[in-house]
Protein backbone atom coordinates (compact mmCIF):
# COMPACT_ATOMS: atom_id res chain seq x y z
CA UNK A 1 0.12 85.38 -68.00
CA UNK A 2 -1.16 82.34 -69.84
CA UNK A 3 -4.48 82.87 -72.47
CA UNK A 4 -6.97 81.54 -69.65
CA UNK A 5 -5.49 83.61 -66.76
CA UNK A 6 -6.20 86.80 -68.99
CA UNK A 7 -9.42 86.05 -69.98
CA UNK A 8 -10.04 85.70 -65.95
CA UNK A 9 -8.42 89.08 -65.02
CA UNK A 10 -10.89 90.76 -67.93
CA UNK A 11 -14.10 89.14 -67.06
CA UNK A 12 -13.64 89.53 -63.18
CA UNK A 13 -12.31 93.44 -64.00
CA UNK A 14 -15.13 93.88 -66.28
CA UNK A 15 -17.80 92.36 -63.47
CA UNK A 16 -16.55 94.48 -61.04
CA UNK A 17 -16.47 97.86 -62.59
CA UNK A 18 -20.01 96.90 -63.82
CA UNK A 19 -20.80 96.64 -60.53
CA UNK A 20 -19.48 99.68 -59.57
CA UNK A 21 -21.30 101.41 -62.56
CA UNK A 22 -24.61 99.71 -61.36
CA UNK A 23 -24.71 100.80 -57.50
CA UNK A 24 -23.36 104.60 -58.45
CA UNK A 25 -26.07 105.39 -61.22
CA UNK A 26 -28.91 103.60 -58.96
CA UNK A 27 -28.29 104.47 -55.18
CA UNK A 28 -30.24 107.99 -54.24
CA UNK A 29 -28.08 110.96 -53.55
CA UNK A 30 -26.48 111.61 -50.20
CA UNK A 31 -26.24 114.99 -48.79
CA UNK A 32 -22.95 115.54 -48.54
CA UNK A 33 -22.32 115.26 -52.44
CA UNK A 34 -23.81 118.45 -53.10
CA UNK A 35 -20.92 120.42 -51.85
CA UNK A 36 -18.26 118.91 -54.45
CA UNK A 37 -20.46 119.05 -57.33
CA UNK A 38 -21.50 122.90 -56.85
CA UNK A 39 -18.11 123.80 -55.92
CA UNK A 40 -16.86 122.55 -59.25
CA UNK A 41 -20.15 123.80 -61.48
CA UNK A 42 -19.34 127.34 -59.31
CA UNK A 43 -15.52 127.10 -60.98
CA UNK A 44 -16.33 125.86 -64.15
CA UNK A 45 -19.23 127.92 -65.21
CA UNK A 46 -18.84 131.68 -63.16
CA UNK A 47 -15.31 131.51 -62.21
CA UNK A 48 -15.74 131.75 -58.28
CA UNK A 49 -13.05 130.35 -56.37
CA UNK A 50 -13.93 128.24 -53.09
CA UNK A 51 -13.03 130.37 -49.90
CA UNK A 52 -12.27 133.49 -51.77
CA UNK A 53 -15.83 133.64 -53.21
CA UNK A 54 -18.25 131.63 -51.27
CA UNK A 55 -17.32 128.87 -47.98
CA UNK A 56 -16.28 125.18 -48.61
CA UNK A 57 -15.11 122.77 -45.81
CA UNK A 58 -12.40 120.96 -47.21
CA UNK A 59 -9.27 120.94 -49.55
CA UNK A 60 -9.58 121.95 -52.77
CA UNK A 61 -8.77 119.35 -55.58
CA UNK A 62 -11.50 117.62 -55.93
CA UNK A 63 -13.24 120.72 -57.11
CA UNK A 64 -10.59 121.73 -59.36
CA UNK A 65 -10.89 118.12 -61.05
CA UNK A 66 -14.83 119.00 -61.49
CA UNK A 67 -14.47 121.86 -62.89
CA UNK A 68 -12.06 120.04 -65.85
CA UNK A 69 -14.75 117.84 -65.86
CA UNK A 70 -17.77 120.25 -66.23
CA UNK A 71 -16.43 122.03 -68.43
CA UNK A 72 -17.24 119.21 -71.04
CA UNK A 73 -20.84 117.75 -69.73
CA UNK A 74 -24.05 119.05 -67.93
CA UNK A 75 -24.54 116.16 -66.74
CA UNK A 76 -22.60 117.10 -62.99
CA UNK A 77 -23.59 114.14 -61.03
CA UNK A 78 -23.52 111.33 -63.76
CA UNK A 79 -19.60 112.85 -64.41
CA UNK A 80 -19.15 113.14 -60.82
CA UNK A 81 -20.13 109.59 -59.87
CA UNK A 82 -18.36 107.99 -62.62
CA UNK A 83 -15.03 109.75 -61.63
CA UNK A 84 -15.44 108.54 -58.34
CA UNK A 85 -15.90 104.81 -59.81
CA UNK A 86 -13.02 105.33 -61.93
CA UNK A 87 -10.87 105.94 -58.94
CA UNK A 88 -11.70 103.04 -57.21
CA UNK A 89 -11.50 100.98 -59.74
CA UNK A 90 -7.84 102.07 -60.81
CA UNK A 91 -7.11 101.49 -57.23
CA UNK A 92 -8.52 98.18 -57.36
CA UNK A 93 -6.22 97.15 -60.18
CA UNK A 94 -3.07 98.88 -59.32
CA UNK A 95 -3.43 96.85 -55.47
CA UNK A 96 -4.07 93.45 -57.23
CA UNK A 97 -1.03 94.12 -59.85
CA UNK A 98 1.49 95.11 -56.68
CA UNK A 99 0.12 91.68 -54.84
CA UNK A 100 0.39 89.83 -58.69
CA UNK A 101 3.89 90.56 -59.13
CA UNK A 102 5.43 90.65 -55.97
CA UNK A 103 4.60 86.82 -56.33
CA UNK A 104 6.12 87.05 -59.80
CA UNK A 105 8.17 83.61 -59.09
CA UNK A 106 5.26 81.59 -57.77
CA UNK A 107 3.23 78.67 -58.82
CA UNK A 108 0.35 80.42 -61.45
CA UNK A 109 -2.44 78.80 -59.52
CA UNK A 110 -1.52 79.89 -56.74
CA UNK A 111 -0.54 83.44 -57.95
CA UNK A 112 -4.05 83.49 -59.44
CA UNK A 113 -5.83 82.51 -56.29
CA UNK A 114 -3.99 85.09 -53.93
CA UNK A 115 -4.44 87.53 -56.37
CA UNK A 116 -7.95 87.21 -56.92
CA UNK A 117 -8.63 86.76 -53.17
CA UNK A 118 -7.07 90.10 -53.00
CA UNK A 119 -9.32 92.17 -55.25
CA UNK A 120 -12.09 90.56 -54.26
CA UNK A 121 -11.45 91.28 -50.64
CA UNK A 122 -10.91 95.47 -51.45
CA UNK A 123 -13.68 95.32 -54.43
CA UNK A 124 -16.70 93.73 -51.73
CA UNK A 125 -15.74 95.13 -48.85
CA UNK A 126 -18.51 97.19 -47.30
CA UNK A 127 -16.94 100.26 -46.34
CA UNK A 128 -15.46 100.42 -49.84
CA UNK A 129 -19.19 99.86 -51.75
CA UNK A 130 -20.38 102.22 -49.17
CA UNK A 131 -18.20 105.21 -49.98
CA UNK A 132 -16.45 104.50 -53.36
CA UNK A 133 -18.95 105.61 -55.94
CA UNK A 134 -20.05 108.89 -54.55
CA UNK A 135 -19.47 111.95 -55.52
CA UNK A 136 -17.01 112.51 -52.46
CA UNK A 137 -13.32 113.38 -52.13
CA UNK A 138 -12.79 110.09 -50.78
CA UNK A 139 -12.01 107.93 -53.98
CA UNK A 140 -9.83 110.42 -55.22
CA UNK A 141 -7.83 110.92 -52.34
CA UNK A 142 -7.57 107.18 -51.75
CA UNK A 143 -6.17 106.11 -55.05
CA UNK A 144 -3.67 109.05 -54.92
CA UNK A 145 -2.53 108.22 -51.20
CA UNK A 146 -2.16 104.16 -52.50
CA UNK A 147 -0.51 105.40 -55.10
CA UNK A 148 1.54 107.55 -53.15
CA UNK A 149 2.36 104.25 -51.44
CA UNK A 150 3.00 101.85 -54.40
CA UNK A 151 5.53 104.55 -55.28
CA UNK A 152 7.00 104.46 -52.67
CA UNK A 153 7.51 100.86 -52.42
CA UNK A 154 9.59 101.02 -55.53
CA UNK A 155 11.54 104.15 -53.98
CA UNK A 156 12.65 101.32 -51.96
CA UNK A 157 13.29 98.73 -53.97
CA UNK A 158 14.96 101.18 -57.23
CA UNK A 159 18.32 102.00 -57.05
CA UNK A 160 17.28 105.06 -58.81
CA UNK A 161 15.33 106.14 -56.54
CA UNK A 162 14.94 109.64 -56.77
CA UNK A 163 11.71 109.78 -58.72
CA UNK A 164 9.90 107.20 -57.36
CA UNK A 165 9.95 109.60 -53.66
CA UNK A 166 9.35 112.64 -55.60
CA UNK A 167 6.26 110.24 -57.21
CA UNK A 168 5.47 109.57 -53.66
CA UNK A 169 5.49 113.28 -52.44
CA UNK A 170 3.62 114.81 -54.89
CA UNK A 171 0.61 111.84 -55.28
CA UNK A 172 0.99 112.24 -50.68
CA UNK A 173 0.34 115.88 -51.37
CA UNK A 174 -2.45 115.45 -54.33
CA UNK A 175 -4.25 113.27 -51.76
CA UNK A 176 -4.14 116.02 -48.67
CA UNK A 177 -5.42 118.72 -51.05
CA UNK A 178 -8.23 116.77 -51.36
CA UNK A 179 -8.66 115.28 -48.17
CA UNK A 180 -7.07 117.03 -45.15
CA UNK A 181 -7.40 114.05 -42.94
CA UNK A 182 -4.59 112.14 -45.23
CA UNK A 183 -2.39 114.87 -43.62
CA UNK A 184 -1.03 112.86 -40.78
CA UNK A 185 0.28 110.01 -43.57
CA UNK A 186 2.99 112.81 -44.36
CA UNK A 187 4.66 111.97 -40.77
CA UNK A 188 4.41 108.35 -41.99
CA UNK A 189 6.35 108.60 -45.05
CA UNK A 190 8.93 111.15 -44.07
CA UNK A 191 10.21 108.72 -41.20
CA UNK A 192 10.63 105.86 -43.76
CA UNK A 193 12.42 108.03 -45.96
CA UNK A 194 14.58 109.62 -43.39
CA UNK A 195 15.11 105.89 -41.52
CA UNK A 196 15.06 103.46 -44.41
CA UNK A 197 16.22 101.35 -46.05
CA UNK A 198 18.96 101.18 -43.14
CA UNK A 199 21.71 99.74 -45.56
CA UNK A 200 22.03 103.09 -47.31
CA UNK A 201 23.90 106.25 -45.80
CA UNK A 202 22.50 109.05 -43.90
CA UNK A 203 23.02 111.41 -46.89
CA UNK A 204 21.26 109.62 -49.68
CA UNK A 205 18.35 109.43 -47.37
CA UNK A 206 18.75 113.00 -46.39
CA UNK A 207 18.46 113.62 -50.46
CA UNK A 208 15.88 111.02 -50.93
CA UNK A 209 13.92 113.08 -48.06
CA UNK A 210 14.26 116.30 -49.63
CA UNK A 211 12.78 114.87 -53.15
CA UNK A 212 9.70 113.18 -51.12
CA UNK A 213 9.45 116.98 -49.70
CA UNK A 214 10.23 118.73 -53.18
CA UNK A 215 7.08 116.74 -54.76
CA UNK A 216 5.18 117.80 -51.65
CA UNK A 217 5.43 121.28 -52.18
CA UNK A 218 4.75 121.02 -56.13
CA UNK A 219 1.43 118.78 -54.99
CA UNK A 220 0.58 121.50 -52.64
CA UNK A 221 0.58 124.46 -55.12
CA UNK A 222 -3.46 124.38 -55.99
CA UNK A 223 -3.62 124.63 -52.17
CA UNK A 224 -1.09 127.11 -51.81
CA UNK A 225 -2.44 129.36 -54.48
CA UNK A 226 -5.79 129.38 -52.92
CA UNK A 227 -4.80 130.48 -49.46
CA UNK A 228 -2.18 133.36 -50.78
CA UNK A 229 -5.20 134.79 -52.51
CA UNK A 230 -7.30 134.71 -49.29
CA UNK A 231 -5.38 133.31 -46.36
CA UNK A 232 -7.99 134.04 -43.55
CA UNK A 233 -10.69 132.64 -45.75
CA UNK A 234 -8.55 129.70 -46.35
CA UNK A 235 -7.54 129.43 -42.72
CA UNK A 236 -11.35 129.16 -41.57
CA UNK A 237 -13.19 127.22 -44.04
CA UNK A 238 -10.48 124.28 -43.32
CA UNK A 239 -9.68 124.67 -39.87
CA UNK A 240 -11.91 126.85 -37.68
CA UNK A 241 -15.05 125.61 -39.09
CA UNK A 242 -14.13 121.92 -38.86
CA UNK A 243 -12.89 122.64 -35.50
CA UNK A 244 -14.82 124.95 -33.36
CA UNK A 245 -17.98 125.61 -35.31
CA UNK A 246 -18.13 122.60 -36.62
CA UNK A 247 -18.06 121.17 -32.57
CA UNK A 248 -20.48 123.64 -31.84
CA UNK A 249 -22.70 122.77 -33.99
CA UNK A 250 -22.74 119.07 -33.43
CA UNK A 251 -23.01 119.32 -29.96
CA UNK A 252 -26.12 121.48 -30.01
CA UNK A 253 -27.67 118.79 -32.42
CA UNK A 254 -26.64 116.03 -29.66
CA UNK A 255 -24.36 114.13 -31.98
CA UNK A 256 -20.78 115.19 -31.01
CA UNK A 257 -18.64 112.03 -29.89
CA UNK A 258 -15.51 112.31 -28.15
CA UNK A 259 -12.92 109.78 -28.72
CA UNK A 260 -14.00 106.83 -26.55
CA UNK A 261 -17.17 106.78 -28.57
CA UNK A 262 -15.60 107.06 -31.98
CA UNK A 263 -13.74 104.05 -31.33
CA UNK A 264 -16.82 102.13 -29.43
CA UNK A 265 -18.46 102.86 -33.32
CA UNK A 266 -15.79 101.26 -34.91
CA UNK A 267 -16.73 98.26 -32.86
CA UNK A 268 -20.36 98.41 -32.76
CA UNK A 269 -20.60 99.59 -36.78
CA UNK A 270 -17.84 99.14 -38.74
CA UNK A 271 -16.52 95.58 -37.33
CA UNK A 272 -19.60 94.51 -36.46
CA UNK A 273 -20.24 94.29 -40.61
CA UNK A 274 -18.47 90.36 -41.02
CA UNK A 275 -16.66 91.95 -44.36
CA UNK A 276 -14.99 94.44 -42.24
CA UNK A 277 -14.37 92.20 -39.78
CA UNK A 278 -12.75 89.31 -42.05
CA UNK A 279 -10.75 91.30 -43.46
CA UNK A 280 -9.06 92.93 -40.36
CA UNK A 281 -8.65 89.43 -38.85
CA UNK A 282 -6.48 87.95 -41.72
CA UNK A 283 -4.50 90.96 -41.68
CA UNK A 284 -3.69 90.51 -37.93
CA UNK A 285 -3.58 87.16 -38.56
CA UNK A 286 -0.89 87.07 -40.87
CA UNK A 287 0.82 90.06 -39.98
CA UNK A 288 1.11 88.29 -36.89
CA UNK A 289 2.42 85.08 -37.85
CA UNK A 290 5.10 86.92 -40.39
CA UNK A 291 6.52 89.41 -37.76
CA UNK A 292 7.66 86.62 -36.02
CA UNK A 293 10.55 85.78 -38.37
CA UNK A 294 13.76 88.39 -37.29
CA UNK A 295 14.49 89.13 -40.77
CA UNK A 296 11.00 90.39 -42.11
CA UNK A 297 10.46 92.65 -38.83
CA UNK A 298 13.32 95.09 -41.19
CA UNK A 299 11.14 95.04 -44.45
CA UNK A 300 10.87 98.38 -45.03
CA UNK A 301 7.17 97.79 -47.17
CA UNK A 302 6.01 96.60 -44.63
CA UNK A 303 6.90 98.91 -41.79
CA UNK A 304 5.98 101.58 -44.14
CA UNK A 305 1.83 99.92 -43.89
CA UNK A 306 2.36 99.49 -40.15
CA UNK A 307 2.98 102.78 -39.38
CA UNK A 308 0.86 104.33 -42.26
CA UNK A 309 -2.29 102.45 -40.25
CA UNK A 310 -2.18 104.60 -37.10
CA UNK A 311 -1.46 107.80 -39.26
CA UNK A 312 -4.87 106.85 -41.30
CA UNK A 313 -6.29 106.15 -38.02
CA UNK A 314 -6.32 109.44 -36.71
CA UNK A 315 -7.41 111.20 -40.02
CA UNK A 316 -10.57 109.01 -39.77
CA UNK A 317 -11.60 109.80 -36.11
CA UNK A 318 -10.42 112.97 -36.49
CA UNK A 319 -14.21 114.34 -37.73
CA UNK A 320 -16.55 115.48 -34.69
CA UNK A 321 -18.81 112.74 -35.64
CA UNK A 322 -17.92 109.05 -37.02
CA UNK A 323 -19.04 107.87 -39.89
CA UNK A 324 -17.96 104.53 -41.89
CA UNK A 325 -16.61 106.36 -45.04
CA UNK A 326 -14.38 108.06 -42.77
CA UNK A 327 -12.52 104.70 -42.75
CA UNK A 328 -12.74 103.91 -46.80
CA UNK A 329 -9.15 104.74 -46.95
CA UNK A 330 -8.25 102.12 -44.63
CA UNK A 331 -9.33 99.38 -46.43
CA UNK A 332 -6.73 99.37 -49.41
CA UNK A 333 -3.94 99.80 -46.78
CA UNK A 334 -5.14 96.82 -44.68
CA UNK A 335 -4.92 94.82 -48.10
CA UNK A 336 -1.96 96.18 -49.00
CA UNK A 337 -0.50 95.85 -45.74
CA UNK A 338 -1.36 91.76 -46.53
CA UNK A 339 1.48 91.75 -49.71
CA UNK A 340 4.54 91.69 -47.32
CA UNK A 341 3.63 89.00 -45.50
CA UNK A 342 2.07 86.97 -48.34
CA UNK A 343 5.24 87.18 -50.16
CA UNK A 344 7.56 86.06 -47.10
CA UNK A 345 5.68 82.80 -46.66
CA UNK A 346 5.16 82.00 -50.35
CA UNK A 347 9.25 82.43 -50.22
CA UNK A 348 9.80 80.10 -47.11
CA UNK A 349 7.32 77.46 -48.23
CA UNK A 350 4.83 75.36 -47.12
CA UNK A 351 2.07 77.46 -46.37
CA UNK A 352 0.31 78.49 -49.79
CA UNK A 353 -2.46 76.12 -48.72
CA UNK A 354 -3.10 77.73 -44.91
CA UNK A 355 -3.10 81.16 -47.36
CA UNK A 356 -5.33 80.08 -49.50
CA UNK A 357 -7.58 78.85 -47.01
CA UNK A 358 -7.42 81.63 -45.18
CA UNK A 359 -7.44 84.46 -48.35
CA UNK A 360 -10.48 82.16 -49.81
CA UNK A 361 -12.24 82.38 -46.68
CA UNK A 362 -11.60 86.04 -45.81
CA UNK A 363 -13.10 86.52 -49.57
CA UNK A 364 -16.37 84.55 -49.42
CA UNK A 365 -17.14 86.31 -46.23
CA UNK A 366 -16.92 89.89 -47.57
CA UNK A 367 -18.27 88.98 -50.67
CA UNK A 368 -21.59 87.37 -49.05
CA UNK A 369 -21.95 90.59 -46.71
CA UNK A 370 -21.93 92.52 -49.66
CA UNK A 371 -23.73 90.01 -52.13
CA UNK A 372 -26.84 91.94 -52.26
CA UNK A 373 -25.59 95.14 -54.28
CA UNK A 374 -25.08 92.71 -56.99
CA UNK A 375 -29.11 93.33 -57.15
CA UNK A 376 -28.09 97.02 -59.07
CA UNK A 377 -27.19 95.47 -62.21
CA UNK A 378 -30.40 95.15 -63.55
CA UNK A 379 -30.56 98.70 -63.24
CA UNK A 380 -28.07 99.31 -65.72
CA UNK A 381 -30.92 98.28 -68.90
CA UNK A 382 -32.69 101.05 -67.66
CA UNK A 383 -30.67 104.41 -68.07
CA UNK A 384 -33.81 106.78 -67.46
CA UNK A 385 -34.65 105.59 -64.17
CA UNK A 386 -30.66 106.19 -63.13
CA UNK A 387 -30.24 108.44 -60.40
CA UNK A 388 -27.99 110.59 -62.20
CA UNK A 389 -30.04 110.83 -65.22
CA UNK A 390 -33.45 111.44 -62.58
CA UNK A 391 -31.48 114.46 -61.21
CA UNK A 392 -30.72 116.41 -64.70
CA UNK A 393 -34.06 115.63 -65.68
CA UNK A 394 -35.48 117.27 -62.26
CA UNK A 395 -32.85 120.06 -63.11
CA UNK A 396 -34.17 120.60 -67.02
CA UNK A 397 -37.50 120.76 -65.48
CA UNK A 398 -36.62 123.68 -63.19
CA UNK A 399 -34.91 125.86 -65.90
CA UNK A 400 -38.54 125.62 -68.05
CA UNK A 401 -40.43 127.63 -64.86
CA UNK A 402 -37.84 129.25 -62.78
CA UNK A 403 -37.75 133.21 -63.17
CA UNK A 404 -34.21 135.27 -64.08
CA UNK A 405 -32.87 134.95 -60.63
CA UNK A 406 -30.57 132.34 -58.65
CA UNK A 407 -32.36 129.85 -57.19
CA UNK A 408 -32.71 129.39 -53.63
CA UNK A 409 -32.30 125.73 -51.88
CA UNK A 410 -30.09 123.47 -49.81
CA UNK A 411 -29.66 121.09 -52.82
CA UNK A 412 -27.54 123.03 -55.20
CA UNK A 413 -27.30 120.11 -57.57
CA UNK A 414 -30.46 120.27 -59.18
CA UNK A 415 -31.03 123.43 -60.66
CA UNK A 416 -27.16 123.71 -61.64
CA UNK A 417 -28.24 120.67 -63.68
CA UNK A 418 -30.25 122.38 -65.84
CA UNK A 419 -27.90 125.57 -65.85
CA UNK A 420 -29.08 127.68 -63.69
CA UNK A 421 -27.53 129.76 -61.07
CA UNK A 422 -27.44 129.14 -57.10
CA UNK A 423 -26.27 131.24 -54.34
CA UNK A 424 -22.83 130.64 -53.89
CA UNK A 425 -22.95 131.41 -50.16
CA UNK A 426 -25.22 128.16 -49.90
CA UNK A 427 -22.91 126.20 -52.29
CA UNK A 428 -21.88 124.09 -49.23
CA UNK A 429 -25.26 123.45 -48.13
CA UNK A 430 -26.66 122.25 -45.95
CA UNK A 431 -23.81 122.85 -44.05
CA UNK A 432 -22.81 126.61 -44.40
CA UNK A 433 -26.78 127.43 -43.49
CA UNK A 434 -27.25 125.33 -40.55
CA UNK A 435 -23.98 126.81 -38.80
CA UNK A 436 -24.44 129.80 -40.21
CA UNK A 437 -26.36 130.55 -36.51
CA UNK A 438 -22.77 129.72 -34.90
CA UNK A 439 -21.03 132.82 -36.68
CA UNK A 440 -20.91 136.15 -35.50
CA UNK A 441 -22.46 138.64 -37.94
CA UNK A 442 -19.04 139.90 -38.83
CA UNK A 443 -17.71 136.51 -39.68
CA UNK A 444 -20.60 135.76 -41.43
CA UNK A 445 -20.53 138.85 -43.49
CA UNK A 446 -16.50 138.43 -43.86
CA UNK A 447 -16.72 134.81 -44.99
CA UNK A 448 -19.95 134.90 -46.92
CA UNK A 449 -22.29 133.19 -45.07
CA UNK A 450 -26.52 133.14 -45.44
CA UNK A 451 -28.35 132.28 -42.58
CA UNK A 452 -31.91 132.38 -41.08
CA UNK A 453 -30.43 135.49 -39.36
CA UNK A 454 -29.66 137.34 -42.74
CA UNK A 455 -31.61 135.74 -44.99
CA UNK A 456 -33.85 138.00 -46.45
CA UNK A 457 -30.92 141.37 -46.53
CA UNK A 458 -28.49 138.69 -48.56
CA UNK A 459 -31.33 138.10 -51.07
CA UNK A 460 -32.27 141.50 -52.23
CA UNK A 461 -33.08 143.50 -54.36
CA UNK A 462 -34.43 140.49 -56.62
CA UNK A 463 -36.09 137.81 -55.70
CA UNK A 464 -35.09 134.11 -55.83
CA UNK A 465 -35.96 132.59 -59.37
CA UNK A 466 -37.32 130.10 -57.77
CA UNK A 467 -37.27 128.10 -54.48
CA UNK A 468 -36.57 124.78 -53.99
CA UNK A 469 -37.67 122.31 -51.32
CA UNK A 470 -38.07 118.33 -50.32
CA UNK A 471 -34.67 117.45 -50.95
CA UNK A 472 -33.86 116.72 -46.99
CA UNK A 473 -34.90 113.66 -45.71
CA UNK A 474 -35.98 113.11 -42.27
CA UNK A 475 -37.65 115.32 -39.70
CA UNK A 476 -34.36 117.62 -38.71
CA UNK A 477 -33.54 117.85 -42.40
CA UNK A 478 -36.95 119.23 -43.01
CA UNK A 479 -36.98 121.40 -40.44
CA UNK A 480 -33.68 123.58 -41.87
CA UNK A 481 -35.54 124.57 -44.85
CA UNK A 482 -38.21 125.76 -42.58
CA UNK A 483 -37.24 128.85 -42.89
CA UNK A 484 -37.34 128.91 -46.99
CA UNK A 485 -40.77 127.81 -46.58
CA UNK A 486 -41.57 130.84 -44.61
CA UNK A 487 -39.57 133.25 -46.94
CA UNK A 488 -41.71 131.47 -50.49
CA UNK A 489 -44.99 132.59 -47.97
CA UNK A 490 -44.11 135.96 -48.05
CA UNK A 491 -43.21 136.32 -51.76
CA UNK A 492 -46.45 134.17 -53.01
CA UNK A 493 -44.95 131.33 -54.64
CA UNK A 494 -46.71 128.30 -56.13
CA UNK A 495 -46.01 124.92 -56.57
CA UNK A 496 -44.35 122.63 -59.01
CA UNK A 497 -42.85 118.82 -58.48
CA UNK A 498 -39.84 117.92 -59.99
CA UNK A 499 -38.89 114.91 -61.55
CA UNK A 500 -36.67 113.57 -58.57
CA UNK A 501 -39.27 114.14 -55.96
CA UNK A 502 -38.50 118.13 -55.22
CA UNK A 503 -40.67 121.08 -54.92
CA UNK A 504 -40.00 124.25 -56.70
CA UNK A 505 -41.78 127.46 -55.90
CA UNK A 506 -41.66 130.08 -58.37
CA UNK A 507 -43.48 133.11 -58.78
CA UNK A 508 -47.02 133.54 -60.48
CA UNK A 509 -45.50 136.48 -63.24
């Protein structure tokens, strides 16, 4: 890379993660981060293990990696949010170096261009600015499933092999302990790896397959461990309650969609952003135009993206209820799956102008839809009025008037920012209290559950410490802590306001 082309990469890298920075410490917090955060606070600080010790819908990496992370910072949600950027931002620059040099005997302005397109296209596309910065296990598993993929492409191209597919196996397996739904990307790579590339025998594939399954297994041991030490526990907190309760639930709330309308929402929502949509257009587009040469219909990157698209697919509409981070993890395949192409053309000749028109274009457009979360930077001047910082505040201010008990609320973020304890049973809250109504009493009692039915029996002897209330938004939010409301009546609780907008109730002694 020449002087000026360096200086580019930094200041567009450095703008970017900036970016990132500024939308993660000023958007408000989403409900569904309060899950991973307690999970890993519950680890880090007490010891309790998810499904063993208290219910938690999904894999269990991501709380493993927050409980490292806790372990040196009370600040859970700054941490938490800035891990999240970090993964998306690695992602980001390991995509745009596998596009950079696969063009590696190019023209450098049009290298550059391509390249740039590229990042741009993953770093402002809406479903990725939507999702990326949260405190979910989306980022993580994302960058370890691209990863998985990158590796995977060198398996290919290495003659020593070997370790890039146990690489790829154990970063495929990383990413399903923290995600389930990037389970169905394991059929995906054990057909290349079984199938390609054709020009080798049927027993170094057979060997290459058994590595790729060798650093599955190794990546699967956090997972493993967990459900030897309570297999039932493990069994329902991933499965039955994402299945069956999880259905139950959602249809008595009216929002269960079967598959016709999961895939009408990916029309009517997703596409109908024009980021989304440009993006998905030049990858047909030139997908299109390349599998029409014989020879690249055998590259084996490329078929590996092909058929790694459906697998993603059905992880993302396999929730009960769509929702547009559900398909975050498509976007860095659909630019990856744009390197293969890009690199036949630039190799026949002739079109690096049509590509640049068309990568330019592509760009622009997702940029523009996205243009207005540039308006977060000024934000970043201003580190007390950061989300993150808001919360821990809110959390400090509980810990000065809460009494010696855990404190009772469907936000388990806040007080376990100023150290104090929660219920564990309502670490995955809201969820585990608003389904809790689906259990019977003896899978409740088996699996640790609090509900409205057992509310007050799971709280004695002593009192809650204090109660906490306000953190749902919108009427059916409000109306699940309904119930808390009705429990701080009968205890005589007053009233104190929190920093981020909360109640607390604590007791008059």
């Amino acid at each position: 890379m020449t002087g000026k082309q360096i200086a580019l990469t930094v200041a567009m890298s450095a703008l970017m993660l900036l970016v990132l920075c500024a939308i993660a410490m000023s958007r408000g917090l989403n409900v569904d981060e309060h899950q991973f955060v307690a999970s890993g606070a519950l680890l880090a600080r007490e010891g309790f293990l998810p499904y063993r010790d208290y219910p938690f819908f999904h894999t269990p990496n991501l709380p493993l990696v927050y409980a490292l992370l806790f372990r040196g910072t009370d600040y859970l949600l700054l941490s938490a949010r800035l891990l999240s950027v970090l993964c998306a931002f690695l992602g980001l620059i390991f995509i745009s170096r596998a596009m950079w040099r696969s063009l590696s005997g190019h023209s450098g302005t049009f290298r550059v261009f391509i390249t740039g397109s590229a990042a741009i296209l993953l770093f402002s596309n809406p479903v990725v600015l939507y999702s990326c910065w949260r405190a979910w296990n989306h980022p993580l598993a994302t960058l370890l499933a691209t990863t998985a993929v990158l590796c995977l492409w060198r398996a290919l191209d290495d003659r020593k092999a070997g370790r890039w597919y146990f690489a790829a196996g154990l970063l495929l397996s990383l990413a399903i302990g923290t995600r389930l739904t990037f389970a169905p990307l394991g059929l995906a790579f054990a057909g290349i790896s079984l199938f390609l590339p054709a020009q080798i025998d049927i027993r170094t594939r057979m060997r290459n397959a058994l590595l790729l399954a060798a650093g599955g297994v190794i990546g699967a041991s956090p997972m493993l461990w967990l459900f030897a030490l309570d297999a039932r526990a493990f069994i329902f907190n991933n499965f039955t309650w994402n299945g069956s309760i999880s259905e139950l639930y959602q249809r008595a709330a009216v929002k269960y969609a079967g598959l016709g309308s999961k895939l009408f929402y990916i029309v009517t929502n997703v596409l109908r952003n024009p980021g989304n949509l440009a993006l998905l257009l030049l990858f047909l587009t030139v997908q299109y135009a390349a599998l029409r040469q014989r020879e690249f219909r055998r590259d084996p990157r490329n078929l590996l993206v092909l058929v790694s698209l459906p697998c993603l697919l059905i992880g993302a509409l396999a929730p009960a209820v769509p929702y547009d981070q559900y398909f975050y993890e498509v976007v860095p395949f659909l630019v990856l799956g744009l390197v293969p192409p890009v690199v036949a053309f630039a190799r026949a000749g002739g079109l690096e102008r049509s590509l640049c028109w068309g990568f330019g274009a592509a760009a622009l457009i997702s940029l523009f839809s996205t243009g207005q979360d540039f308006r977060y930077m000024r934000k970043l001047a201003t580190p007390s009025r950061w989300t993150p910082i808001v919360l821990h505040r809110a959390g400090m201010e509980l810990a000065q008037i809460a009494g010696p008990g855990p404190v009772l609320t469907l936000a388990p973020i806040t007080p376990l920012e100023g150290r104090l304890r929660i219920y564990r049973a309502l670490a995955a809250s809201p969820y585990a209290w608003i389904t809790a109504g689906f259990l019977s009493e003896e899978q409740r009692r088996q699996f640790g559950f609090i509900g409205q039915q057992n509310l007050a029996s799971a709280l004695e002897p002593r009192p809650p410490g204090a109660i906490c209330t306000g953190s749902q938004r919108g009427n059916q939010r409000r109306a699940e802590e309904t119930m808390l409301l009705r429990y701080k009546d009968s205890l005589g609780y007053i009233s104190f306001g929190l920093a981020n907008g909360e109640t607390a109730w604590v007791s008059q002694h």
